[in-house]
C-alpha atoms as a PDB file:
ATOM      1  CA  UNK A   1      41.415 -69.117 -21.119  1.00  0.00           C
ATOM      2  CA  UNK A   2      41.019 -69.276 -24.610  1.00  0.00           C
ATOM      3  CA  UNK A   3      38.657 -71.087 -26.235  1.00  0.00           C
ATOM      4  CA  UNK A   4      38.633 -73.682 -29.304  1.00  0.00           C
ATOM      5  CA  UNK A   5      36.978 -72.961 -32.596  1.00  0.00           C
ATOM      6  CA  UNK A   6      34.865 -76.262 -31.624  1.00  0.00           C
ATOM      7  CA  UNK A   7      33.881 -75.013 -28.667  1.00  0.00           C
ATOM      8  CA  UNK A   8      32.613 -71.539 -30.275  1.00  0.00           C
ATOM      9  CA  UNK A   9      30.850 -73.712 -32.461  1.00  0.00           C
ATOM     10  CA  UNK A  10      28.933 -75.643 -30.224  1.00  0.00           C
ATOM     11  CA  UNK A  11      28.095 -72.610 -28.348  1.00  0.00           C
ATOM     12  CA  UNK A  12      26.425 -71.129 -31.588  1.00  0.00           C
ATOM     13  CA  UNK A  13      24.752 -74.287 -33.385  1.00  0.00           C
ATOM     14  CA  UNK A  14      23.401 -75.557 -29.559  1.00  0.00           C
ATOM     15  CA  UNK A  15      19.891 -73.385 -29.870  1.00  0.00           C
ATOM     16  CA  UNK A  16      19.544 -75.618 -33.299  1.00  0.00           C
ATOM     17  CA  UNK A  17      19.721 -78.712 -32.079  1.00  0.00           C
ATOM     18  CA  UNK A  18      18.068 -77.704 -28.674  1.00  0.00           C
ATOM     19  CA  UNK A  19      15.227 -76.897 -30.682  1.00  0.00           C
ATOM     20  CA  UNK A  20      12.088 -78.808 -31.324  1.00  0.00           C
ATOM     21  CA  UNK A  21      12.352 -81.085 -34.481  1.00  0.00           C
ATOM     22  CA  UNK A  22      10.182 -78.785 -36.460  1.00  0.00           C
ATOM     23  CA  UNK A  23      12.173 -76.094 -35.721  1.00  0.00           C
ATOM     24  CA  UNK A  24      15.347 -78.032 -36.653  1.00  0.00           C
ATOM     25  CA  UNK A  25      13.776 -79.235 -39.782  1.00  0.00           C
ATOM     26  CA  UNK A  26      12.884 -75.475 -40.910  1.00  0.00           C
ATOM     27  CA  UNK A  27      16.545 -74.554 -40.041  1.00  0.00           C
ATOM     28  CA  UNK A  28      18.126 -77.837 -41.948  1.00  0.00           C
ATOM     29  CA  UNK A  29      15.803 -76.759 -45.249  1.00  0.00           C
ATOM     30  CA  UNK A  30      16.561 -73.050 -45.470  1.00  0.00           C
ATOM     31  CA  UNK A  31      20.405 -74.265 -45.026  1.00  0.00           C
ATOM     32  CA  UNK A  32      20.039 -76.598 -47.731  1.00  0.00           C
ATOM     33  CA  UNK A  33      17.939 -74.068 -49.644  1.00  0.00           C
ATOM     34  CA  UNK A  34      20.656 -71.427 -49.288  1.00  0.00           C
ATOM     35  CA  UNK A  35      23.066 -73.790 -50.357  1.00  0.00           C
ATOM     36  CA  UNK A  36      21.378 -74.161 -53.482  1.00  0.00           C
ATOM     37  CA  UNK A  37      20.917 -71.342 -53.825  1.00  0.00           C
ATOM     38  CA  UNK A  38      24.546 -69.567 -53.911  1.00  0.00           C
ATOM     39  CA  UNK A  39      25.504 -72.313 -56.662  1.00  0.00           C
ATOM     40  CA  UNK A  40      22.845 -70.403 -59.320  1.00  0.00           C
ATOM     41  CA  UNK A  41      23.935 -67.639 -61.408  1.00  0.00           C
ATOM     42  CA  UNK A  42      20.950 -66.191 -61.353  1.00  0.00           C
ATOM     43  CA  UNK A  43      20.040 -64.726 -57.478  1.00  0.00           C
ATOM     44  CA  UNK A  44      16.249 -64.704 -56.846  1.00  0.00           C
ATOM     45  CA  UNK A  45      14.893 -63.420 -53.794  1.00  0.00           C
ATOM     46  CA  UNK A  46      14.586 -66.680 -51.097  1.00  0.00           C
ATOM     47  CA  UNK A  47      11.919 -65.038 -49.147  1.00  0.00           C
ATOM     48  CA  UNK A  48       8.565 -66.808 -50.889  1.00  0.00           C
ATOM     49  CA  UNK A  49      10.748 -69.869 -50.355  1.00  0.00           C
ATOM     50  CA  UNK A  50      11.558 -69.448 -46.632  1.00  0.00           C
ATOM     51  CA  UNK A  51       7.809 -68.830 -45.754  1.00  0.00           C
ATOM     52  CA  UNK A  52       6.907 -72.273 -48.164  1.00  0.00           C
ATOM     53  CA  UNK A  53       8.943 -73.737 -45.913  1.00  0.00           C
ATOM     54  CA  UNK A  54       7.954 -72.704 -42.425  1.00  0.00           C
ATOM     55  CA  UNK A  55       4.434 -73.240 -43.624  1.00  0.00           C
ATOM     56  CA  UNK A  56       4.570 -76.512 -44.780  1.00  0.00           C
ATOM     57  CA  UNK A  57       6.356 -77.598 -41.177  1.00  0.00           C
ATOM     58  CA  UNK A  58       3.931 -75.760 -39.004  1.00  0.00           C
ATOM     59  CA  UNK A  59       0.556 -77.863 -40.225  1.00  0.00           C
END
């Protein structure tokens, strides 16, 4: 049985929002922060940005 292209995504966003809220949040910013990040001409590296982030929602 095939299955639908909802269905396949449920399967791969469900460890998301099965996660705790903090871990959600971290996941919702980098998303956003990627986002914003493919609309500048001008790539920097996202790393320093990714650990700002998990930092600031782990104290």
């Amino acid at each position: 049985m095939k299955e639908n292209t909802s269905d396949k995504l449920d399967d791969i966003t469900a460890p998301i929002w099965d996660a705790p809220p903090e871990i959600r949040n971290i996941v919702q910013q980098v998303l956003q922060l990627e986002k914003m990040r493919m609309s500048q001409k001008n790539l920097r590296y996202i790393n320093e940005d990714v650990v700002k982030i998990i930092k600031q929602n782990i104290q």
